[in-house]
N, C-alpha and C. Protein backbone atom coordinates (compact mmCIF):
# COMPACT_ATOMS: atom_id res chain seq x y z
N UNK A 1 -11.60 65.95 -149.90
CA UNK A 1 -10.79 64.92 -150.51
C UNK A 1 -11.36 63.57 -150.09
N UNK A 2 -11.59 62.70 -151.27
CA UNK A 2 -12.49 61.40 -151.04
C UNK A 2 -11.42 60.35 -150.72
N UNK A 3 -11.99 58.98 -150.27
CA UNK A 3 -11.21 58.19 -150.52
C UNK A 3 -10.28 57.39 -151.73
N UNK A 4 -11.24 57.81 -152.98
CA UNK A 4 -10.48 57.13 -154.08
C UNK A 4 -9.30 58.26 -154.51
N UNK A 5 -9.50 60.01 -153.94
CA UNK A 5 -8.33 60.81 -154.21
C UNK A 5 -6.92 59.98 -153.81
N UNK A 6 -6.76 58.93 -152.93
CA UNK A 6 -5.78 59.10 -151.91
C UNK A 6 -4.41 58.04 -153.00
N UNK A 7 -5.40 57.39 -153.80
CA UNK A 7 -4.93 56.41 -154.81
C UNK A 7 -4.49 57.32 -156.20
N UNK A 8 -3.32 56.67 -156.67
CA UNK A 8 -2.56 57.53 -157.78
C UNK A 8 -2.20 56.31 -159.00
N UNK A 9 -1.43 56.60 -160.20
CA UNK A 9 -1.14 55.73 -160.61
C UNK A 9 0.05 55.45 -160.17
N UNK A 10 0.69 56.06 -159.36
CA UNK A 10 2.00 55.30 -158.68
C UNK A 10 1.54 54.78 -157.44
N UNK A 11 0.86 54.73 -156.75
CA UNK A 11 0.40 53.79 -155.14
C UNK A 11 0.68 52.84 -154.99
N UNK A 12 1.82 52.20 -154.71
CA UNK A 12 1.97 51.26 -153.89
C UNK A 12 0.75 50.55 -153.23
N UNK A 13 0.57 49.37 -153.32
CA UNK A 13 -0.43 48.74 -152.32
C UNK A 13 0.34 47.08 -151.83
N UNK A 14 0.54 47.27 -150.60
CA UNK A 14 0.85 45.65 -150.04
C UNK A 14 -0.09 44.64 -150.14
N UNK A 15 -0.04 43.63 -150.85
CA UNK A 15 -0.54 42.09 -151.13
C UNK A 15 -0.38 41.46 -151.13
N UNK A 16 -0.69 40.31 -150.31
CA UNK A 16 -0.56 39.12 -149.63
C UNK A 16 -0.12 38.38 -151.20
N UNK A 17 0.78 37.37 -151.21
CA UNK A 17 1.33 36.38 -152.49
C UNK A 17 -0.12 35.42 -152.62
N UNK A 18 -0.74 35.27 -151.90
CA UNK A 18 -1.90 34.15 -152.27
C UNK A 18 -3.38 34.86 -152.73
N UNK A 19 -3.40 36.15 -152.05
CA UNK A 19 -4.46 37.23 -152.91
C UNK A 19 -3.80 37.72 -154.33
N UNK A 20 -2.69 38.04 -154.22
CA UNK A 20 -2.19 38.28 -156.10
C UNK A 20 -2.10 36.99 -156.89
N UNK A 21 -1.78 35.86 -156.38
CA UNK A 21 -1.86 34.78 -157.07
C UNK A 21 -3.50 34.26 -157.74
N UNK A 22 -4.37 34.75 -156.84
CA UNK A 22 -5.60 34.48 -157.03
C UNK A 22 -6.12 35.33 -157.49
N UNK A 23 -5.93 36.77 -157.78
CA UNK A 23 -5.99 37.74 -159.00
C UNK A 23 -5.86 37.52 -159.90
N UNK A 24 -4.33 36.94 -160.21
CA UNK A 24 -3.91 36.92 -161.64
C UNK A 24 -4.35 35.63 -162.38
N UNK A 25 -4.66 34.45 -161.68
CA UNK A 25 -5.75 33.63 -161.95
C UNK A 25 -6.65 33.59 -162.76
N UNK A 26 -7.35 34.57 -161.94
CA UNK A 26 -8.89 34.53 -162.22
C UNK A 26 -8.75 36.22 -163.84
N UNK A 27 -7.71 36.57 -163.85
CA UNK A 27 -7.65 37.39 -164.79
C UNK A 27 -7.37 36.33 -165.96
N UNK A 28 -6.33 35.73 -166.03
CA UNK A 28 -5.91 34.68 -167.08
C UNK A 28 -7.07 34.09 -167.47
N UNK A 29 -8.03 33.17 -166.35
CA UNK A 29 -9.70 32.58 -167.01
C UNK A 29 -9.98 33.99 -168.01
N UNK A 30 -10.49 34.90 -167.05
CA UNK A 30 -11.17 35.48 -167.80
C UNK A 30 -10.55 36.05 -169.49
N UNK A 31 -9.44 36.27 -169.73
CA UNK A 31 -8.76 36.67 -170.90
C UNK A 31 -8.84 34.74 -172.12
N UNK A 32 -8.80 33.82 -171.17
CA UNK A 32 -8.87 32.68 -171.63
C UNK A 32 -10.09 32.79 -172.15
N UNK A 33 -11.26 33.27 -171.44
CA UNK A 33 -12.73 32.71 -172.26
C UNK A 33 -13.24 34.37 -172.85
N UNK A 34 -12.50 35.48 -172.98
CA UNK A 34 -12.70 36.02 -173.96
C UNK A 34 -12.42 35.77 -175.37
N UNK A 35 -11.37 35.10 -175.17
CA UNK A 35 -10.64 34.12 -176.61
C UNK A 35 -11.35 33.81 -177.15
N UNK A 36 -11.75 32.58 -176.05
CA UNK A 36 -12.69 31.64 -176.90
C UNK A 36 -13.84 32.50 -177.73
N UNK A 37 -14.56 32.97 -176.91
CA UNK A 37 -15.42 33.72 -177.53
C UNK A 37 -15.54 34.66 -178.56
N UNK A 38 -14.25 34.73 -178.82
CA UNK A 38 -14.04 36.18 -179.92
C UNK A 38 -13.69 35.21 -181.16
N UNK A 39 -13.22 33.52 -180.90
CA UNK A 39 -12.79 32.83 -181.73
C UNK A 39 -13.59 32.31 -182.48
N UNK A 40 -14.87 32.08 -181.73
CA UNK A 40 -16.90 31.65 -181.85
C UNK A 40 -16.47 30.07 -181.44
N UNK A 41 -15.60 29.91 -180.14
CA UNK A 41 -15.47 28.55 -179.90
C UNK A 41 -17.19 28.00 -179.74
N UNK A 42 -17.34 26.24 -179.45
CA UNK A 42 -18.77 26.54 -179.06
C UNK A 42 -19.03 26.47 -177.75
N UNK A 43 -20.32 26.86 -177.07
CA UNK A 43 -19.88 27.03 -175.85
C UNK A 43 -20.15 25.74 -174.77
N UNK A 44 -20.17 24.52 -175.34
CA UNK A 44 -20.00 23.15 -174.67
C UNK A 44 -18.10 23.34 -174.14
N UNK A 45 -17.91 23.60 -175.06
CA UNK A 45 -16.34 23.73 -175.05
C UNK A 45 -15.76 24.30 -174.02
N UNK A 46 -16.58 26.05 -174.01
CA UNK A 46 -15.42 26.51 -173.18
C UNK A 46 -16.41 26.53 -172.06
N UNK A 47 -17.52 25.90 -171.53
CA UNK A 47 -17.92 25.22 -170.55
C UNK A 47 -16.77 24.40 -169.95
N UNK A 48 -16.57 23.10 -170.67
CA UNK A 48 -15.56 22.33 -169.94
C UNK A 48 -14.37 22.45 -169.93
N UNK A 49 -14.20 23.94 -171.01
CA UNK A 49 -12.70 24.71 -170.52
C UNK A 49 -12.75 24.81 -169.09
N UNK A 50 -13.85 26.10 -168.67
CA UNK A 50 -13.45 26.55 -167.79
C UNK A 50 -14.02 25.49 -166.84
N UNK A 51 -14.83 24.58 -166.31
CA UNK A 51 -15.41 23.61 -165.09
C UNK A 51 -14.29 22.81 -165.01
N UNK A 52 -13.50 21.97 -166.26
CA UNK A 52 -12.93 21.02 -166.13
C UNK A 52 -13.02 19.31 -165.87
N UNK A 53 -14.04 19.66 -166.19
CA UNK A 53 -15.05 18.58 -166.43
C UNK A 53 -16.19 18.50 -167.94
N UNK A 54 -16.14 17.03 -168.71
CA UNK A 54 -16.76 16.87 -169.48
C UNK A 54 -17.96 16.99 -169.59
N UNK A 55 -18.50 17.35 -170.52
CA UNK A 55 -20.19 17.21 -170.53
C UNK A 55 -20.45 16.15 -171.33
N UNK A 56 -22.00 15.37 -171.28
CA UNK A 56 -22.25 14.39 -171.37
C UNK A 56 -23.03 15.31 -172.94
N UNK A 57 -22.93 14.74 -174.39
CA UNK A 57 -23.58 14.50 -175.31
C UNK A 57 -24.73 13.92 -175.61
N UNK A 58 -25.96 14.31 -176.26
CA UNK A 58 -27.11 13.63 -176.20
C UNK A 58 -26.83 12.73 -176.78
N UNK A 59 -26.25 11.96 -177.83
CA UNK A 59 -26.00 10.74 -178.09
C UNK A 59 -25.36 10.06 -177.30
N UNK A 60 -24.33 10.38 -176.53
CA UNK A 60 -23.90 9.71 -174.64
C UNK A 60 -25.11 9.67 -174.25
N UNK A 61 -26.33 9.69 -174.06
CA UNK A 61 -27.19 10.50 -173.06
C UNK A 61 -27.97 9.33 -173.34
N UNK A 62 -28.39 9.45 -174.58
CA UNK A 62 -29.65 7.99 -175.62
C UNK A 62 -28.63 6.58 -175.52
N UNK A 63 -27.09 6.66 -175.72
CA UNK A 63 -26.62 5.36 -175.58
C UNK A 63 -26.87 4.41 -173.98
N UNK A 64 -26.75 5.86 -172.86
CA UNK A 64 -26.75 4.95 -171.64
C UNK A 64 -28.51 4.59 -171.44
N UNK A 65 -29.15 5.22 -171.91
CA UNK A 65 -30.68 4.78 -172.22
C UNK A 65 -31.08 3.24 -172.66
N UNK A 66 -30.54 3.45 -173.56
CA UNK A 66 -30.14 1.84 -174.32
C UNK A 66 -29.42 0.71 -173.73
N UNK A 67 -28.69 1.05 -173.01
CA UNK A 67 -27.86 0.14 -172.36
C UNK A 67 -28.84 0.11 -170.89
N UNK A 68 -29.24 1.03 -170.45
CA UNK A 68 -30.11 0.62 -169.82
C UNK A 68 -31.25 -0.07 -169.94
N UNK A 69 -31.95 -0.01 -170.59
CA UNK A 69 -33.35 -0.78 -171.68
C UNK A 69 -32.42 -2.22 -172.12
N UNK A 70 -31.78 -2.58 -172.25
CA UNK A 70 -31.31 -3.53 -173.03
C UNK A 70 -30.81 -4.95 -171.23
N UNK A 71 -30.53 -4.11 -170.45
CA UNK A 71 -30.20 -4.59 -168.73
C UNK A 71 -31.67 -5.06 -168.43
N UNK A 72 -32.46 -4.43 -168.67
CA UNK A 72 -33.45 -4.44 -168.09
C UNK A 72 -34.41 -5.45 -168.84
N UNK A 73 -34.48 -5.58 -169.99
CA UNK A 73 -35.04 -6.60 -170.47
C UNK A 73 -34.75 -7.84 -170.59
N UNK A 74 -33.06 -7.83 -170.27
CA UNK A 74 -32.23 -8.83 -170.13
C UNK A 74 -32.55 -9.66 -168.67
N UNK A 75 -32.78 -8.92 -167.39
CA UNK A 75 -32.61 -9.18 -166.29
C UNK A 75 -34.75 -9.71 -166.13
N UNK A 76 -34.85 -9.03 -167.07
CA UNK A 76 -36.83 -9.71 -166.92
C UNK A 76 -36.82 -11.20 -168.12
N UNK A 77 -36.48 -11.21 -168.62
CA UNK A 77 -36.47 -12.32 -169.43
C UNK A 77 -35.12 -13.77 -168.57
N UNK A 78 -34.57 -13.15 -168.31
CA UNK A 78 -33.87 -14.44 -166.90
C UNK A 78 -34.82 -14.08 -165.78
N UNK A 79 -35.39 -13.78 -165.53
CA UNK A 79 -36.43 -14.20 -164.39
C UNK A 79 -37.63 -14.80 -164.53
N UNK A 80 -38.03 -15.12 -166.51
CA UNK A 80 -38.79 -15.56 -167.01
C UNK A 80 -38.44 -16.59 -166.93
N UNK A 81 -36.66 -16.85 -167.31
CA UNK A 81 -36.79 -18.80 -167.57
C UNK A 81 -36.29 -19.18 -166.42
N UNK A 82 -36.19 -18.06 -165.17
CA UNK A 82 -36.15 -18.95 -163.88
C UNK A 82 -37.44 -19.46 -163.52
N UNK A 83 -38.20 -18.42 -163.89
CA UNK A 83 -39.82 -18.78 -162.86
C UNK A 83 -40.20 -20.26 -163.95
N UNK A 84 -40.17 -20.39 -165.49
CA UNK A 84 -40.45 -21.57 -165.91
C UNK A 84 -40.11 -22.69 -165.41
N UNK A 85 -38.75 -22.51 -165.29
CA UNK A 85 -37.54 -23.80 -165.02
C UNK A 85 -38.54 -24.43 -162.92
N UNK A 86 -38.73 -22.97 -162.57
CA UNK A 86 -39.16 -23.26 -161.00
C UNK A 86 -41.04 -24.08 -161.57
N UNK A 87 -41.49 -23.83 -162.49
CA UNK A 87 -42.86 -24.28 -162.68
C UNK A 87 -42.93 -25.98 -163.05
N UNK A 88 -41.52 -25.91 -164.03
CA UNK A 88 -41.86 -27.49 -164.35
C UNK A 88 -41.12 -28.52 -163.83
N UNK A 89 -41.25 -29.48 -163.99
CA UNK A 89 -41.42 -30.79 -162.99
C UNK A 89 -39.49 -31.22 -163.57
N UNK A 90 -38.60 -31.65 -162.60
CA UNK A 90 -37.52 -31.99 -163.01
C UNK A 90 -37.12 -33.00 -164.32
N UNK A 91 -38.05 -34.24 -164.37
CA UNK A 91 -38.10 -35.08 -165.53
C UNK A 91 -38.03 -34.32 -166.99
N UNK A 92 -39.25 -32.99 -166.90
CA UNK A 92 -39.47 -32.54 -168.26
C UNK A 92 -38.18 -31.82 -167.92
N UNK A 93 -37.44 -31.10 -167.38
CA UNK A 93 -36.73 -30.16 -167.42
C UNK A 93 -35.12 -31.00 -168.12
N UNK A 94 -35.18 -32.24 -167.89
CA UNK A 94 -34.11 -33.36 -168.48
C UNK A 94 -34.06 -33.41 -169.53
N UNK A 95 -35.69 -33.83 -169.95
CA UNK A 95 -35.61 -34.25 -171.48
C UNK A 95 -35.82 -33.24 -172.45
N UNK A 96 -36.65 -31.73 -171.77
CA UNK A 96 -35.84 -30.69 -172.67
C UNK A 96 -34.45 -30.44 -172.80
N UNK A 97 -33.66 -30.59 -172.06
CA UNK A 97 -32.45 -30.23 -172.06
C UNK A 97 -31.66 -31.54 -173.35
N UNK A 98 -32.27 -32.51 -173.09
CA UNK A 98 -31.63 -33.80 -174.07
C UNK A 98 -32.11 -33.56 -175.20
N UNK A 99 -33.48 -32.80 -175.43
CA UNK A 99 -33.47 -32.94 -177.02
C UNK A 99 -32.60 -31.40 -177.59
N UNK A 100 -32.37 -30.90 -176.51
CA UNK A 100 -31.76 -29.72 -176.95
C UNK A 100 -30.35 -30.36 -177.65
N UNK A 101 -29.75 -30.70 -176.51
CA UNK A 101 -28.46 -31.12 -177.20
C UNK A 101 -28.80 -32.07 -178.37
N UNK A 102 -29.58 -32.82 -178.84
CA UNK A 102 -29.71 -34.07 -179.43
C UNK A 102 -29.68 -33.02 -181.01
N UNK A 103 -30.94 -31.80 -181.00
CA UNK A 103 -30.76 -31.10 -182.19
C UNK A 103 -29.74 -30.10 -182.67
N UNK A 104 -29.04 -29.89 -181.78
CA UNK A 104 -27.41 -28.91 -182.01
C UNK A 104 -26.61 -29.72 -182.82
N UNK A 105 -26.73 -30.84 -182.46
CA UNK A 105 -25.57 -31.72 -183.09
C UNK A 105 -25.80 -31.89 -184.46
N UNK A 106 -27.65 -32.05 -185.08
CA UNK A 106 -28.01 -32.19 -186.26
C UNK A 106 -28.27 -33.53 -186.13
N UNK A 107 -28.38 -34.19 -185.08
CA UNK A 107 -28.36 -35.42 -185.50
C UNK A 107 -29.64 -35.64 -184.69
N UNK A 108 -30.97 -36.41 -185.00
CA UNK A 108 -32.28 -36.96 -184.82
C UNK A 108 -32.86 -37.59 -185.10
């Protein structure tokens, strides 16, 4: 007589409330993402079914690209008209600034 003889379909077995809680858990996921699957959810989906956490989209993916590229050219082109502004002489740096305003207005 083996050990699995000793088990019946009536056997009693004592279980801790936090080991059956964590049974019936992990049974519910799993009956949860058979669903999905039998439903043809897609499987981005029941990815962040079951993680709980979003996934990032390749168009999320190319936008922060862009926004990065767009920082970056931004932050080199102000270091362009700092290093100018540091090259030329304060006088010219006046009277560019005066004809600037002088042509906004339209008036010359």
């Amino acid at each position: 007589m083996g050990f699995i003889d000793c088990f019946t379909p009536e056997t009693k077995i004592e279980v801790k409330f936090a080991d059956f809680f964590s049974l019936v858990k992990e049974a519910t996921k799993a009956e949860l993402l058979m669903n999905a699957v039998n439903c043809n959810v897609p499987h981005a989906f029941i990815r962040e079914t079951m993680t709980g956490t979003q996934e990032e989209t390749p168009e999320q993916q190319e936008i922060k690209v862009i926004n990065a590229t767009i920082l970056a050219n931004a932050a080199a082109l102000e270091e362009r008209d700092r290093q100018k502004e540091e090259d030329q002489d304060p006088e010219q740096v006046q009277e560019d600034q005066a004809e600037s305003e002088g042509t906004d207005n339209g008036n010359e």
